[in-house]
Protein backbone atom coordinates (compact mmCIF):
# COMPACT_ATOMS: atom_id res chain seq x y z
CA UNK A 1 32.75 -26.28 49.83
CA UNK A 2 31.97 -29.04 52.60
CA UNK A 3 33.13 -31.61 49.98
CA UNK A 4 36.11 -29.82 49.15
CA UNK A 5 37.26 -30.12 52.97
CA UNK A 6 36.11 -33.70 53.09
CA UNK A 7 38.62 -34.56 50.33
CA UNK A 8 41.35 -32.32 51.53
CA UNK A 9 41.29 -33.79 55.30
CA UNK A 10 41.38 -37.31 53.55
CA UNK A 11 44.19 -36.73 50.67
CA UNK A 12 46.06 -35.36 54.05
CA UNK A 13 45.35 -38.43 56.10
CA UNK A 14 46.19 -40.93 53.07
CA UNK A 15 49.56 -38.57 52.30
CA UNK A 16 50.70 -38.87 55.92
CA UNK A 17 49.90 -42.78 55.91
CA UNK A 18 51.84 -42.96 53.00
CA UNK A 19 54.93 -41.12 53.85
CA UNK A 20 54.97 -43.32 57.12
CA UNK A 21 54.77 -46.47 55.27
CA UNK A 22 57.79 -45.55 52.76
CA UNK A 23 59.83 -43.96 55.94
CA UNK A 24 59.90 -47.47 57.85
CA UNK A 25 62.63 -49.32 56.70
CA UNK A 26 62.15 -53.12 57.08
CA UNK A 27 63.16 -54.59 60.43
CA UNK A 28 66.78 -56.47 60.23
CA UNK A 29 66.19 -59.98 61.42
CA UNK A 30 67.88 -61.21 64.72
CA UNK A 31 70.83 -63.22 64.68
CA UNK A 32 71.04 -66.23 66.85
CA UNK A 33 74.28 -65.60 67.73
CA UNK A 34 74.72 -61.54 68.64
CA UNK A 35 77.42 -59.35 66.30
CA UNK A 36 79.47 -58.67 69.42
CA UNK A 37 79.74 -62.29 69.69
CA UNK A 38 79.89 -63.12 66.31
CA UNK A 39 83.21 -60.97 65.05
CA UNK A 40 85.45 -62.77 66.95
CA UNK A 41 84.46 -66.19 66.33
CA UNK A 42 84.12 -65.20 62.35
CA UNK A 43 87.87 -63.89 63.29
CA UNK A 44 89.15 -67.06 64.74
CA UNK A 45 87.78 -68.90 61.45
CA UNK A 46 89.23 -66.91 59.33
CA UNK A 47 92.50 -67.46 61.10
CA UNK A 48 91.86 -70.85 61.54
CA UNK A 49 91.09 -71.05 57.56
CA UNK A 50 94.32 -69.26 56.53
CA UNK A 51 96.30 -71.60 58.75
CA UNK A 52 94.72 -74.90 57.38
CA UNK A 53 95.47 -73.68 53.42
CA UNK A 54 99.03 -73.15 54.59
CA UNK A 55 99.30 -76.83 55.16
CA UNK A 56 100.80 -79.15 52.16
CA UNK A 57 99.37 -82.67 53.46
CA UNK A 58 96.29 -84.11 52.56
CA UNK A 59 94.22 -83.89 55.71
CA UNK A 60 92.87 -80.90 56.29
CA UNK A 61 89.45 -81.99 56.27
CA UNK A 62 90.38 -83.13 59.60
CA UNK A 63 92.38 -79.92 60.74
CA UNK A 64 88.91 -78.04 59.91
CA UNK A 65 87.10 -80.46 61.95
CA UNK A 66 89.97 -79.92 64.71
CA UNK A 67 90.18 -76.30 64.45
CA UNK A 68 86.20 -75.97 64.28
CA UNK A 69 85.53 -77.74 67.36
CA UNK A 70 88.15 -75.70 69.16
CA UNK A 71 86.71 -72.79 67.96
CA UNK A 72 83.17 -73.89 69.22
CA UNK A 73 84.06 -74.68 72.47
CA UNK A 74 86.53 -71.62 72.99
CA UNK A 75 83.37 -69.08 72.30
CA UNK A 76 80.72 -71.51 73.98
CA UNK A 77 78.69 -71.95 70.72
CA UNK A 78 76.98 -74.59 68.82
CA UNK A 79 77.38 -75.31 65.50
CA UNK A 80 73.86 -74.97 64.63
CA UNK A 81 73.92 -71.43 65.97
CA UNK A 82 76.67 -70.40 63.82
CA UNK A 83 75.17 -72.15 60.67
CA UNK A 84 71.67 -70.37 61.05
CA UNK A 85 73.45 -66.94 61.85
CA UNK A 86 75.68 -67.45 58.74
CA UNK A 87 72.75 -67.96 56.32
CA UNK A 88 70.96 -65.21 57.62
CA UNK A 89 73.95 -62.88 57.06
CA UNK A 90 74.45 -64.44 53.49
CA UNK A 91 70.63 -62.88 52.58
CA UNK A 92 70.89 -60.19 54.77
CA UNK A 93 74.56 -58.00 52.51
CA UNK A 94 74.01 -55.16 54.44
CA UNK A 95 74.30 -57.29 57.98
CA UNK A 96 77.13 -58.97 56.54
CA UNK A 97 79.10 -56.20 55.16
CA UNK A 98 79.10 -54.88 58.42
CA UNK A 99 79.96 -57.73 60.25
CA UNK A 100 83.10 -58.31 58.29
CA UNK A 101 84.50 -55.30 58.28
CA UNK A 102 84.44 -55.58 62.36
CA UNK A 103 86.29 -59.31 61.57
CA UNK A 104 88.88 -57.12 59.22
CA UNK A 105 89.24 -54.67 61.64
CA UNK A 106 90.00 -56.83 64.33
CA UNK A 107 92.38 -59.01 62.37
CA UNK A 108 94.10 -55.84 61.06
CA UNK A 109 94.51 -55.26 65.19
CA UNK A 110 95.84 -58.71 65.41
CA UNK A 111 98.66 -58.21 62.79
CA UNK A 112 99.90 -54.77 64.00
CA UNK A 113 100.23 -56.63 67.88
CA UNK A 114 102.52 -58.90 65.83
């Protein structure tokens, strides 16, 4: 009968380990540059994008450079920043998804103001 407890109390204590484990969900890594922060610059490069493919010359290599470095200082960022938060949100879907629907949201805002 002692043995029978023994087990019990330690199937228990191995069950309730177990469901803790499974119930953490992994941590989501931090962002170098914070979402708040991030929607509207991913906003202004989006704009900045659509504005550039309008263009029917041959330098818009230049006009991204341009447009970039605006964008940069305009938010107080550096580029290195933006590149480490953007390949984190490229492994991290669920990060991203969210992140871009803020960016769609906010440029749906923008066209309505229009």
């Amino acid at each position: 009968m002692e043995y029978l407890k023994q087990i019990g109390w330690r199937t228990c204590c191995f069950l309730l380990i177990g469901l803790g484990v499974l119930a953490c969900k992994p941590e989501e890594p931090r962002l170098p540059i914070a979402e708040e922060a991030l929607v509207p610059i991913l906003k202004d490069m989006q704009l900045a994008e659509s504005i550039i493919q309008q263009q029917t010359f041959n330098i818009q290599d230049s006009l991204v450079e341009r447009y970039y470095k605006v964008i940069y200082k305009t938010h107080d960022v550096q580029k290195q920043d933006l590149d480490s938060t953007l390949a984190i949100l490229r492994r991290e879907p669920a990060i991203m998804d969210r992140v871009y629907t803020k960016v769609l949201e906010e440029l749906s805002k923008e066209e309505v103001k229009e």
